[in-house]
C-alpha atoms as a PDB file:
ATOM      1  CA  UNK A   1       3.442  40.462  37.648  1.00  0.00           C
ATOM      2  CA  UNK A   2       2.470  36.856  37.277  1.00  0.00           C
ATOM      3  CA  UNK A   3      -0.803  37.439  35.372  1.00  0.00           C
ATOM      4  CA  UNK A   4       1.784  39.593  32.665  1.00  0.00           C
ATOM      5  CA  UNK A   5       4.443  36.743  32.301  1.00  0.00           C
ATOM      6  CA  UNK A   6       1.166  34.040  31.718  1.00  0.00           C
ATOM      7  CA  UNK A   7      -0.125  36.602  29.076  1.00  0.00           C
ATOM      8  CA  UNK A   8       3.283  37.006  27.522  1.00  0.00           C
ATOM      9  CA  UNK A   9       4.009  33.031  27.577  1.00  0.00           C
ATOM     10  CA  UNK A  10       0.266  32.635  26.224  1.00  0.00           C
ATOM     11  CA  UNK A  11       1.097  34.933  23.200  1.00  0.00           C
ATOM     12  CA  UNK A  12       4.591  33.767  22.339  1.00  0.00           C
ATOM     13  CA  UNK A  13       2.914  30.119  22.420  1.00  0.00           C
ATOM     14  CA  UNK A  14       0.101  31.772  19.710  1.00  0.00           C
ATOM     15  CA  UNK A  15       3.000  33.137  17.658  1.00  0.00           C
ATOM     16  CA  UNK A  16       4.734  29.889  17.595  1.00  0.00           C
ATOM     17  CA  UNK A  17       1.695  27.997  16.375  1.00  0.00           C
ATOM     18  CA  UNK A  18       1.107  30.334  13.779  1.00  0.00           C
ATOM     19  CA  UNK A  19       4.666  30.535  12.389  1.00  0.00           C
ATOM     20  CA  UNK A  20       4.741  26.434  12.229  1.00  0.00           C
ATOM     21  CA  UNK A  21       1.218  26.688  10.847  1.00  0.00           C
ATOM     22  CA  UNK A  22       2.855  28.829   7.797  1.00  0.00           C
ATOM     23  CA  UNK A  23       5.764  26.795   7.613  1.00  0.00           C
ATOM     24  CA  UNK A  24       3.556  23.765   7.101  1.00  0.00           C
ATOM     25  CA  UNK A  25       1.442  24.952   3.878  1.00  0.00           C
ATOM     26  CA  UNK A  26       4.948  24.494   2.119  1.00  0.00           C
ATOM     27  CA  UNK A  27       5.597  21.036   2.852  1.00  0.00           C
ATOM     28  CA  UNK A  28       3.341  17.995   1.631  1.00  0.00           C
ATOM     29  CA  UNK A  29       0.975  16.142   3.767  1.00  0.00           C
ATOM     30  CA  UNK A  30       2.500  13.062   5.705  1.00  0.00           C
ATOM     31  CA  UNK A  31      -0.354  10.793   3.598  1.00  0.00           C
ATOM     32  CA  UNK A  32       0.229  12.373   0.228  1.00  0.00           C
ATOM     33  CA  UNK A  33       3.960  11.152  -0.090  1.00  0.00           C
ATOM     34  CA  UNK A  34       4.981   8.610  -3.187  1.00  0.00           C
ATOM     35  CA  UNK A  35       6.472   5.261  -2.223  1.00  0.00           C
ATOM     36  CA  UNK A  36      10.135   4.870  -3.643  1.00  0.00           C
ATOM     37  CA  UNK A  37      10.200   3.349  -7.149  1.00  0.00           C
ATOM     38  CA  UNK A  38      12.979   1.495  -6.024  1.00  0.00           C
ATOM     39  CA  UNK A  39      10.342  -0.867  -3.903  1.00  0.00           C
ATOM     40  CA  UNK A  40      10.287  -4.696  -6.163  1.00  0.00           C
ATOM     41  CA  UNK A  41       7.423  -4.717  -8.043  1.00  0.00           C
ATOM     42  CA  UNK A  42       5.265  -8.024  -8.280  1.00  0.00           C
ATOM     43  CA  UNK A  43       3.901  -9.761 -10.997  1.00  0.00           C
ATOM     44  CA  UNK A  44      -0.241 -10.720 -10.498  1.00  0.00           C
ATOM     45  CA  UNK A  45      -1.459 -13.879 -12.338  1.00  0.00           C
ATOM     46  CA  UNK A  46      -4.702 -14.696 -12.599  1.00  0.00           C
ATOM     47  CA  UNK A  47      -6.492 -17.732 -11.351  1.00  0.00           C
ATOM     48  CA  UNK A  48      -8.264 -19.671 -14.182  1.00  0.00           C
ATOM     49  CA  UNK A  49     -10.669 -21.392 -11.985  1.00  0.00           C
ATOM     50  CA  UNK A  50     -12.195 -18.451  -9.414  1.00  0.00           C
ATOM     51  CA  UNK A  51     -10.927 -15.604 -11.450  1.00  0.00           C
ATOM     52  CA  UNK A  52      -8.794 -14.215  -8.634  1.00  0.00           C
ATOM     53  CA  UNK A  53      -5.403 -12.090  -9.012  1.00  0.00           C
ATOM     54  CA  UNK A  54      -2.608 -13.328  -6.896  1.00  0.00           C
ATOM     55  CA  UNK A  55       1.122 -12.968  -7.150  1.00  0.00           C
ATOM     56  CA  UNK A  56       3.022 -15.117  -9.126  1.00  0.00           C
ATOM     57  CA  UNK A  57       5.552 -15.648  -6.100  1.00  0.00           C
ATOM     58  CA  UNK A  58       2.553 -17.195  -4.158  1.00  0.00           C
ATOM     59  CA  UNK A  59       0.625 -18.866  -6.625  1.00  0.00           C
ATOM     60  CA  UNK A  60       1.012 -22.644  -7.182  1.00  0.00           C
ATOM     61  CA  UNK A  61       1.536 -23.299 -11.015  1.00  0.00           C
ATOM     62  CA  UNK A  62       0.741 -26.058 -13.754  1.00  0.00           C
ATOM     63  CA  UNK A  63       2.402 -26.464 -16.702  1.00  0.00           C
ATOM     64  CA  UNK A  64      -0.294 -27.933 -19.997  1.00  0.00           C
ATOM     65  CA  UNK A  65       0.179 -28.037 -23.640  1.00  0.00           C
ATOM     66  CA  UNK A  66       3.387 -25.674 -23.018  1.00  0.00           C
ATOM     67  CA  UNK A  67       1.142 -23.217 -21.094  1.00  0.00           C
ATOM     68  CA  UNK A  68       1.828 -22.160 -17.527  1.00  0.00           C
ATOM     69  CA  UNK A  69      -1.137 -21.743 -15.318  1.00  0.00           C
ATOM     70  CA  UNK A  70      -1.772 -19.922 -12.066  1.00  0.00           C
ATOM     71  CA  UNK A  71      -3.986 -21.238  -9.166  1.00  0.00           C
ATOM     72  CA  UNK A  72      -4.518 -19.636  -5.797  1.00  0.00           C
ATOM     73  CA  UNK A  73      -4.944 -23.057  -3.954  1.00  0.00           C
ATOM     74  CA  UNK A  74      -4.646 -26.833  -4.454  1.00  0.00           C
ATOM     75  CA  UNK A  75      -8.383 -27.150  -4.539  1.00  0.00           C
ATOM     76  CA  UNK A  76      -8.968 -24.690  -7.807  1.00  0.00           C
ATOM     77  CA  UNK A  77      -5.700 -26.602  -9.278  1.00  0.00           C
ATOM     78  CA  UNK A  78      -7.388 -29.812  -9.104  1.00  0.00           C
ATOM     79  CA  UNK A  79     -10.757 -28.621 -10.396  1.00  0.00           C
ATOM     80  CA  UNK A  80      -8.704 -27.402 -13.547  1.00  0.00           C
ATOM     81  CA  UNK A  81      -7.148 -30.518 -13.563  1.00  0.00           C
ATOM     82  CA  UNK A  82     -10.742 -33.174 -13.719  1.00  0.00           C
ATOM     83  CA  UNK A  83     -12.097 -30.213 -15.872  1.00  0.00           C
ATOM     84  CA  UNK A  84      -9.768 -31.610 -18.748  1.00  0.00           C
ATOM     85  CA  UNK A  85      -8.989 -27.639 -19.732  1.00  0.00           C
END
């Protein structure tokens, strides 16, 4: 008797598995799912002495000639700066 109600808990288990298995094939993978387009998107400036891309929220900037530029630190601001750019 107890060796029939292990087999008939094994196979209901099996049938469950299958049934979410098949249930699953319909529905997109957890890592495959867009990000909202409602998310703030950030502007990237680039950095005119290392060439990097930060964003322009973070960046420190200099205004020359009527032209705004981006630097990723205080050190590549001041090389612009003695360049004479």
């Amino acid at each position: 008797m107890l060796i029939r109600l292990i087999f008939l808990f094994l196979l209901f288990y099996l049938v469950l598995l299958v049934v979410r298995f098949f249930q699953s094939l319909g529905q997109p993978a957890a890592g495959n799912r867009r990000q909202p387009d409602s998310l703030p998107k950030k502007a990237m400036v680039k950095d005119e002495v290392c060439n990097t891309y930060i964003s322009e929220d973070e960046a420190l900037k200099e205004t020359k000639n009527g032209r705004v530029y981006y630097f990723c630190s205080e050190d590549c601001r001041k090389k612009f700066l003695a360049s004479g750019k």
